[in-house]
PDB file of N, CA and C in Angstrom:
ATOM      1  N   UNK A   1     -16.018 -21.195  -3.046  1.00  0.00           N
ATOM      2  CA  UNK A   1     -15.994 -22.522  -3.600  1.00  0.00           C
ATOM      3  C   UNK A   1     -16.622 -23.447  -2.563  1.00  0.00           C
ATOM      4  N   UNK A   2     -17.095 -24.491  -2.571  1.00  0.00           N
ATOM      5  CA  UNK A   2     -18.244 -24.671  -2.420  1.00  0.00           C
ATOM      6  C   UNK A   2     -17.455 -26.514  -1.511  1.00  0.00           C
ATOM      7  N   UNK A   3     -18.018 -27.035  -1.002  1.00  0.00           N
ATOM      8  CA  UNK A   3     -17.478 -28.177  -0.460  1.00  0.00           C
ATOM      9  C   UNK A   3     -16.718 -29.381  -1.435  1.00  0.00           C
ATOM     10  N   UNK A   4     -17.343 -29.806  -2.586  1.00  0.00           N
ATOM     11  CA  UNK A   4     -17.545 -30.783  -3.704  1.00  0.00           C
ATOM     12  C   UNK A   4     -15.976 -29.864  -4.880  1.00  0.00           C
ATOM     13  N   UNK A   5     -15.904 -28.894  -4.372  1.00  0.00           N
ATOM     14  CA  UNK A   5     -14.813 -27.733  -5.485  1.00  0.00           C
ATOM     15  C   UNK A   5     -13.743 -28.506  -4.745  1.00  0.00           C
ATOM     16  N   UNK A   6     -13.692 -28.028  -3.518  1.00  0.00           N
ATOM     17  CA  UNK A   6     -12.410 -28.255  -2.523  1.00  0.00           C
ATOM     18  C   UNK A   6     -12.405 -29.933  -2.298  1.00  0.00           C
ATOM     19  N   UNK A   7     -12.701 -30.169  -2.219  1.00  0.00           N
ATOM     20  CA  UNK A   7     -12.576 -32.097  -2.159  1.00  0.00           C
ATOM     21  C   UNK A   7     -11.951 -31.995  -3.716  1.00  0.00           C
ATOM     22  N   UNK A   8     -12.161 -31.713  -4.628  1.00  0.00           N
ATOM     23  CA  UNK A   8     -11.979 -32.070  -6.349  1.00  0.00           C
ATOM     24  C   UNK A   8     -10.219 -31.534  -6.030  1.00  0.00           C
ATOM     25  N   UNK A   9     -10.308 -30.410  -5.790  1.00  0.00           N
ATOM     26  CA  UNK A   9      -9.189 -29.797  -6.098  1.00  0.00           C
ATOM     27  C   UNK A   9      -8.125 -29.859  -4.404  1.00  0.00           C
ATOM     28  N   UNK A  10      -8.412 -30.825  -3.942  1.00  0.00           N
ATOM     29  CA  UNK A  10      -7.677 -31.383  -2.756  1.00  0.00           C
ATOM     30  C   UNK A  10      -6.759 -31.894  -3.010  1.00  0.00           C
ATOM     31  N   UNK A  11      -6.354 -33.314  -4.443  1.00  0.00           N
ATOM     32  CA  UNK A  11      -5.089 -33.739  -4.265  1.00  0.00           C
ATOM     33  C   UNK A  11      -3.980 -32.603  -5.554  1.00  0.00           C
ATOM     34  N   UNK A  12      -4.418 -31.104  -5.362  1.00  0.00           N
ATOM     35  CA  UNK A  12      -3.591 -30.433  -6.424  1.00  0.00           C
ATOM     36  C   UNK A  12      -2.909 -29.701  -4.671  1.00  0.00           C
ATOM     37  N   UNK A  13      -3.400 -29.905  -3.742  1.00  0.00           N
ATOM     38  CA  UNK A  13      -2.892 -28.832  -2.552  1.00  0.00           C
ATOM     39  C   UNK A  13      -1.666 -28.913  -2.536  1.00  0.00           C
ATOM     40  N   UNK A  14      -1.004 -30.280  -2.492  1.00  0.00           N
ATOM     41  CA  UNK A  14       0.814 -29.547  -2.564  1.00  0.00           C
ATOM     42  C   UNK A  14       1.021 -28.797  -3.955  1.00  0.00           C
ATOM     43  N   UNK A  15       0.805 -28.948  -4.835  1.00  0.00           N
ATOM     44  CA  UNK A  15       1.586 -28.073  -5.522  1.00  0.00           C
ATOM     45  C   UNK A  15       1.184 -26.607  -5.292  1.00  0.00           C
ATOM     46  N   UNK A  16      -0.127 -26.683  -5.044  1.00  0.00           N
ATOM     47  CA  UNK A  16      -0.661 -24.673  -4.683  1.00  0.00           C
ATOM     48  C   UNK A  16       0.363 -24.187  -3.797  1.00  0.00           C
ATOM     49  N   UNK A  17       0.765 -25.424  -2.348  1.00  0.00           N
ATOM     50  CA  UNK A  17       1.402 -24.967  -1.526  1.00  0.00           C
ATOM     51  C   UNK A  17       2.997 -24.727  -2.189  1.00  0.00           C
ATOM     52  N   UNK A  18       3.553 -25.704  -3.178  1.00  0.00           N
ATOM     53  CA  UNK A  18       4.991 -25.129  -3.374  1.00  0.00           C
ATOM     54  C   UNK A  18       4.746 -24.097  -4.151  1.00  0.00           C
ATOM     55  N   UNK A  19       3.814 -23.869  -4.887  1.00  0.00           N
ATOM     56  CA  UNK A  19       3.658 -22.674  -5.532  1.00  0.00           C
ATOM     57  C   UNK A  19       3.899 -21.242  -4.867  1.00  0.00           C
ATOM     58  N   UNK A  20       2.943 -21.583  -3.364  1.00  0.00           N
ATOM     59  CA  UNK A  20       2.857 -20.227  -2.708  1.00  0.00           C
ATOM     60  C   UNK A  20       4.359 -20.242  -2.331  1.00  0.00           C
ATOM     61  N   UNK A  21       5.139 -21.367  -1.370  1.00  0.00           N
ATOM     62  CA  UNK A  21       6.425 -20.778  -0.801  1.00  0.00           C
ATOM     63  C   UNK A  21       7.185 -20.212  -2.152  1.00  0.00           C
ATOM     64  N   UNK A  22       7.196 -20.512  -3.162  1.00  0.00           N
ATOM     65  CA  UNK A  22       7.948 -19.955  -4.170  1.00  0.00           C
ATOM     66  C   UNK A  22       7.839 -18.615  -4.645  1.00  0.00           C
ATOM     67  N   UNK A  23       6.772 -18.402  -4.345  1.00  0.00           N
ATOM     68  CA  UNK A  23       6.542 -17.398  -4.353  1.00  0.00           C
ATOM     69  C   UNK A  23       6.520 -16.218  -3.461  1.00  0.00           C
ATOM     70  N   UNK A  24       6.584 -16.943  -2.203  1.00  0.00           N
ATOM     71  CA  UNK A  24       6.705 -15.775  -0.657  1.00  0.00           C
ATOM     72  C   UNK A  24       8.608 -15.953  -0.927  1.00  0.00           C
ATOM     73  N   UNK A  25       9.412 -16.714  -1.309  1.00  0.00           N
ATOM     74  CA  UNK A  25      10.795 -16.719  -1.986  1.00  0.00           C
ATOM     75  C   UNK A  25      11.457 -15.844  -2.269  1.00  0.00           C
ATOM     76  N   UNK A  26      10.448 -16.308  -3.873  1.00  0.00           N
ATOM     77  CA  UNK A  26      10.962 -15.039  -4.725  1.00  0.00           C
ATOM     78  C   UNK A  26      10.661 -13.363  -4.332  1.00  0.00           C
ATOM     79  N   UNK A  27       9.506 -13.434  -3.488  1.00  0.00           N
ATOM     80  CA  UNK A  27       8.970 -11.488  -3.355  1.00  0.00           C
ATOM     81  C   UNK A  27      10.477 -11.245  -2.065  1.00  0.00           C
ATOM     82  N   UNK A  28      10.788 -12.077  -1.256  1.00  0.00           N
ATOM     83  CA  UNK A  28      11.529 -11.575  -0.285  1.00  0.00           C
ATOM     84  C   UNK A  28      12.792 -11.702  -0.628  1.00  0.00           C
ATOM     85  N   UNK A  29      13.810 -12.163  -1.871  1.00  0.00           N
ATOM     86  CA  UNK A  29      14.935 -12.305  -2.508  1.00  0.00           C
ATOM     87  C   UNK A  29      14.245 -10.860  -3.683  1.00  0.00           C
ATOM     88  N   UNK A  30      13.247 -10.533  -3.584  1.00  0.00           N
ATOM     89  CA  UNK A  30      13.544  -9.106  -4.643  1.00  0.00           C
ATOM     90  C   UNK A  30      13.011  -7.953  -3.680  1.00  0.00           C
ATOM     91  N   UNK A  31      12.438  -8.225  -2.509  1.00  0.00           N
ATOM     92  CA  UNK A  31      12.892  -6.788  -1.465  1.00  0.00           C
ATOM     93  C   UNK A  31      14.122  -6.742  -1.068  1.00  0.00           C
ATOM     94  N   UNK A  32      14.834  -7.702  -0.781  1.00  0.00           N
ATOM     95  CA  UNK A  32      16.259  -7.755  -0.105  1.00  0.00           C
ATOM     96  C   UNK A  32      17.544  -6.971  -1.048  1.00  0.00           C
ATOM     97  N   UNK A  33      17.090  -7.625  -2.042  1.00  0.00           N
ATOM     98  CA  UNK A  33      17.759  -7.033  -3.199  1.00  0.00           C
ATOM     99  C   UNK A  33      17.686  -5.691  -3.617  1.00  0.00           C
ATOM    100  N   UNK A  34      16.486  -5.121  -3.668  1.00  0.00           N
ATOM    101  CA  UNK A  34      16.018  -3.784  -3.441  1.00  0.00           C
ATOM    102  C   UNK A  34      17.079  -3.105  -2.539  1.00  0.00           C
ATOM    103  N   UNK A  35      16.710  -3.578  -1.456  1.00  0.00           N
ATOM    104  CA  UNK A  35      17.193  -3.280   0.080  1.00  0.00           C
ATOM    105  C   UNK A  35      18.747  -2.882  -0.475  1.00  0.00           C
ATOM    106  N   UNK A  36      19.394  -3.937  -0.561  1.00  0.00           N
ATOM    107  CA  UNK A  36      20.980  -3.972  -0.950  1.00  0.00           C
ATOM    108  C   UNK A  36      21.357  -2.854  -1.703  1.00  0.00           C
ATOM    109  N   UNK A  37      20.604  -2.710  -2.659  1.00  0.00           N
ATOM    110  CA  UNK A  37      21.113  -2.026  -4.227  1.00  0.00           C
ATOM    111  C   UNK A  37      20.665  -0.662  -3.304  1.00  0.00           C
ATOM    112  N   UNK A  38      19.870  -0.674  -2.601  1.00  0.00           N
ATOM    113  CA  UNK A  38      19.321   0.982  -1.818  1.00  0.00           C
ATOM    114  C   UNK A  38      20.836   1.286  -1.346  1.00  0.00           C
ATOM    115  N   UNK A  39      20.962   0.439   0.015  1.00  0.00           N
ATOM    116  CA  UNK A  39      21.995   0.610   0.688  1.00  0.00           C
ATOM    117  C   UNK A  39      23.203   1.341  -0.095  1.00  0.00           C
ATOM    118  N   UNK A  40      23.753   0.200  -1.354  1.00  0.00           N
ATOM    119  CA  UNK A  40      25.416   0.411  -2.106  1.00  0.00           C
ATOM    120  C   UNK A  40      24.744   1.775  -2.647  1.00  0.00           C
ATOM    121  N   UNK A  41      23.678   1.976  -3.380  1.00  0.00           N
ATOM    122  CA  UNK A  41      23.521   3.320  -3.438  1.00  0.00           C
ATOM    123  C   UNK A  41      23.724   5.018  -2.759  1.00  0.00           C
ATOM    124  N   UNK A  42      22.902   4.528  -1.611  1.00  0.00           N
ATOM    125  CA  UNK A  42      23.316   5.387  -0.111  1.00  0.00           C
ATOM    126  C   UNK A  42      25.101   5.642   0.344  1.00  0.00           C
ATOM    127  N   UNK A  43      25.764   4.654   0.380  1.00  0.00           N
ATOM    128  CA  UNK A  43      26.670   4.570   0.153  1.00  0.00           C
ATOM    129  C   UNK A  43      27.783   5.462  -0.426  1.00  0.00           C
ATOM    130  N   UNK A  44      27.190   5.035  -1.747  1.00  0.00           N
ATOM    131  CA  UNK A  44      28.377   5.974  -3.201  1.00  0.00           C
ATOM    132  C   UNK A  44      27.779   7.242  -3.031  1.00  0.00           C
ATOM    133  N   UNK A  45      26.922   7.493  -2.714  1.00  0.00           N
ATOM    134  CA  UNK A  45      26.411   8.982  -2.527  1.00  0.00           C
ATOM    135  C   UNK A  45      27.212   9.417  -1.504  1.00  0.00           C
ATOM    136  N   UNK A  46      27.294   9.055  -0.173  1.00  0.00           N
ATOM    137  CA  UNK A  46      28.056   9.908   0.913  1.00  0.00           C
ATOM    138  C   UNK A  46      29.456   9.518   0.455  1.00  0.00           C
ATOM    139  N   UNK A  47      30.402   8.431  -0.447  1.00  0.00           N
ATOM    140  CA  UNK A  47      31.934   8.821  -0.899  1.00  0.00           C
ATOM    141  C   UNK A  47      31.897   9.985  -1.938  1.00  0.00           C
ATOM    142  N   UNK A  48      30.537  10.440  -2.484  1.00  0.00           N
ATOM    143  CA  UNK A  48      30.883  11.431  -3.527  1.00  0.00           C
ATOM    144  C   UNK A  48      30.616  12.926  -2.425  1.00  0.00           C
ATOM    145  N   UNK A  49      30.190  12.903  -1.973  1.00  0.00           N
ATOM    146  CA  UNK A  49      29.514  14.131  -0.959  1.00  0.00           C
ATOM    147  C   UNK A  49      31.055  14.265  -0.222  1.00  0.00           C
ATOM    148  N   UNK A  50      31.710  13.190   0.332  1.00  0.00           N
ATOM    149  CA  UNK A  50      32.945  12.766   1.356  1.00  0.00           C
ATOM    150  C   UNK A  50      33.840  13.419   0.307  1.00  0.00           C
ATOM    151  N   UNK A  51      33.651  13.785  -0.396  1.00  0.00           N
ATOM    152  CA  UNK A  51      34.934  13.988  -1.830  1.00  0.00           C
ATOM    153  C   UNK A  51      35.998  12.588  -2.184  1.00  0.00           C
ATOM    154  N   UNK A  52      34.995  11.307  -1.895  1.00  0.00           N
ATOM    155  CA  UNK A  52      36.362  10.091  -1.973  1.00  0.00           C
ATOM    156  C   UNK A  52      36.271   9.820  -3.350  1.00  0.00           C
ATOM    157  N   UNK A  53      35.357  10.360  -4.006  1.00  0.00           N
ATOM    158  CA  UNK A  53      34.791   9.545  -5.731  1.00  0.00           C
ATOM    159  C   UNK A  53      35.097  10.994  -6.027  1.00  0.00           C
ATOM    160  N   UNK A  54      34.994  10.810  -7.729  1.00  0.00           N
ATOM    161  CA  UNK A  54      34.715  11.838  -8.558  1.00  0.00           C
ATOM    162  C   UNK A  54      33.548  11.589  -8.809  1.00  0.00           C
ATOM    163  N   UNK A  55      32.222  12.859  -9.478  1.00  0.00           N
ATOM    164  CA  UNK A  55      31.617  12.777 -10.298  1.00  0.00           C
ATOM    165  C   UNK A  55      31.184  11.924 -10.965  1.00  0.00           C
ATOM    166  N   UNK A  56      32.407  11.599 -11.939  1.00  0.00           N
ATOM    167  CA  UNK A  56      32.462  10.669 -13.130  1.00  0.00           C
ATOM    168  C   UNK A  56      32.303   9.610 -12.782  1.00  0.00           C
ATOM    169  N   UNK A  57      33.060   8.992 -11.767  1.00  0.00           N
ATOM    170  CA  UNK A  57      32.770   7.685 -11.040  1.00  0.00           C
ATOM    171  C   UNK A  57      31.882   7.176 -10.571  1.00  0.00           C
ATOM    172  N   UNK A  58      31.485   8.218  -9.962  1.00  0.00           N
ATOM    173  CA  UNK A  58      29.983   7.859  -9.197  1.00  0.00           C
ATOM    174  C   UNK A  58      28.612   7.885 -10.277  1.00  0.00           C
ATOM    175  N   UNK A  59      29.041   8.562 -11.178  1.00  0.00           N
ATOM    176  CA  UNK A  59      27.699   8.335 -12.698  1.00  0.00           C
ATOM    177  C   UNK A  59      28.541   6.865 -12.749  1.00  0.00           C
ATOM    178  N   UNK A  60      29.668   6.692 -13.593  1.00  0.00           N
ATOM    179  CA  UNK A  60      29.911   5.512 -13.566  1.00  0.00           C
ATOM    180  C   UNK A  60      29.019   4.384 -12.509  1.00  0.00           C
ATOM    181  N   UNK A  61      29.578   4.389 -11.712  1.00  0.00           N
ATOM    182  CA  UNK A  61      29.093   3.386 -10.514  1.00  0.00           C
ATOM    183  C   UNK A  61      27.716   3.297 -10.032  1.00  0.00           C
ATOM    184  N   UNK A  62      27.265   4.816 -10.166  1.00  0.00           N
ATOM    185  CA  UNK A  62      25.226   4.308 -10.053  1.00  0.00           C
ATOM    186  C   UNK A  62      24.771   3.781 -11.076  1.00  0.00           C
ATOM    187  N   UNK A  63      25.117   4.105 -12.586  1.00  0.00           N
ATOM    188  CA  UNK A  63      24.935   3.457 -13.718  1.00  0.00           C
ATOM    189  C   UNK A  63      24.692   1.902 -13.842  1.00  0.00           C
ATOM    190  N   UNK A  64      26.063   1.268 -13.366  1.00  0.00           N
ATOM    191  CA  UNK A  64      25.985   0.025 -13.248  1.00  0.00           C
ATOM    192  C   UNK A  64      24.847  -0.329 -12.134  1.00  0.00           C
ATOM    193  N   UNK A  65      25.129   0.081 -10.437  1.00  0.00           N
ATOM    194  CA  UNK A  65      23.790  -0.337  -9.788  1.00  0.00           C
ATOM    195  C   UNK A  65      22.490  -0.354 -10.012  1.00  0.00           C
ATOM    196  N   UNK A  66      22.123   0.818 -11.048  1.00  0.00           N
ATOM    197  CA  UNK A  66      21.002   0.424 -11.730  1.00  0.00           C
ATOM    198  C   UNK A  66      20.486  -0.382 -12.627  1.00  0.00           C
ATOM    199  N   UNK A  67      21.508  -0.351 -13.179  1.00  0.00           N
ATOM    200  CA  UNK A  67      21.648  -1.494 -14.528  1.00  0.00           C
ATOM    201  C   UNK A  67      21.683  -3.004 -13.766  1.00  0.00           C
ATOM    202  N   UNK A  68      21.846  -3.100 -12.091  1.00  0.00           N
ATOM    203  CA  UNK A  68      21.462  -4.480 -11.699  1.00  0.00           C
ATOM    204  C   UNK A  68      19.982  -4.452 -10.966  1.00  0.00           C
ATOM    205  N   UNK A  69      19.661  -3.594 -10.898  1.00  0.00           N
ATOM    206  CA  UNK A  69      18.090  -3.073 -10.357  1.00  0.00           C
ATOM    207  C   UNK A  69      17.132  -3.412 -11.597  1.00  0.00           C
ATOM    208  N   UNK A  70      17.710  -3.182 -12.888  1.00  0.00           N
ATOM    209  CA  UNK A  70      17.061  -3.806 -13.852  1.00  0.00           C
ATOM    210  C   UNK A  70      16.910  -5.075 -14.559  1.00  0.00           C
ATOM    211  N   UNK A  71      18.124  -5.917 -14.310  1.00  0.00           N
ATOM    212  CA  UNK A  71      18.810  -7.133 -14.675  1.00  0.00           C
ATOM    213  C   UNK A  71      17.450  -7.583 -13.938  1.00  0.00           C
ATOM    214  N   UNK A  72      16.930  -9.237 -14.757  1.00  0.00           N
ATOM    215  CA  UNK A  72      16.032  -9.516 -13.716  1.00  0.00           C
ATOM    216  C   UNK A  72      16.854 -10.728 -13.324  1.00  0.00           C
TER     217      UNK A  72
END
């Protein structure tokens, strides 16, 4: 873009800019989240391995953690 582009589209720069932090925001509130739901995952796996869960529970209980991995 060319000198005469960027002068035109100069007084839109704050909003590009809240645009971008909203967006560097939102990507690092849905790795974290990732992150989390990894972790409680990791987790219920070594109480079922530990023999502290049943089976059933632990389908139970990854069920739901996934079901918030999908929730948007």
């Amino acid at each position: 873009m060319g000198l005469l582009g960027e002068l035109a589209l100069l007084p839109l720069a704050p909003v590009r800019g809240v645009a971008w932090t909203i967006g560097q925001v939102t990507d690092t509130a849905i790795r974290e989240q990732a992150a989390l739901l990894g972790r409680r995952l990791a987790e219920l796996e070594k109480s079922l391995l530990a023999g502290e869960i049943s089976e059933a529970e632990f389908d139970e209980r990854e069920d739901d953690l996934l079901d918030e991995l999908e929730t948007p």
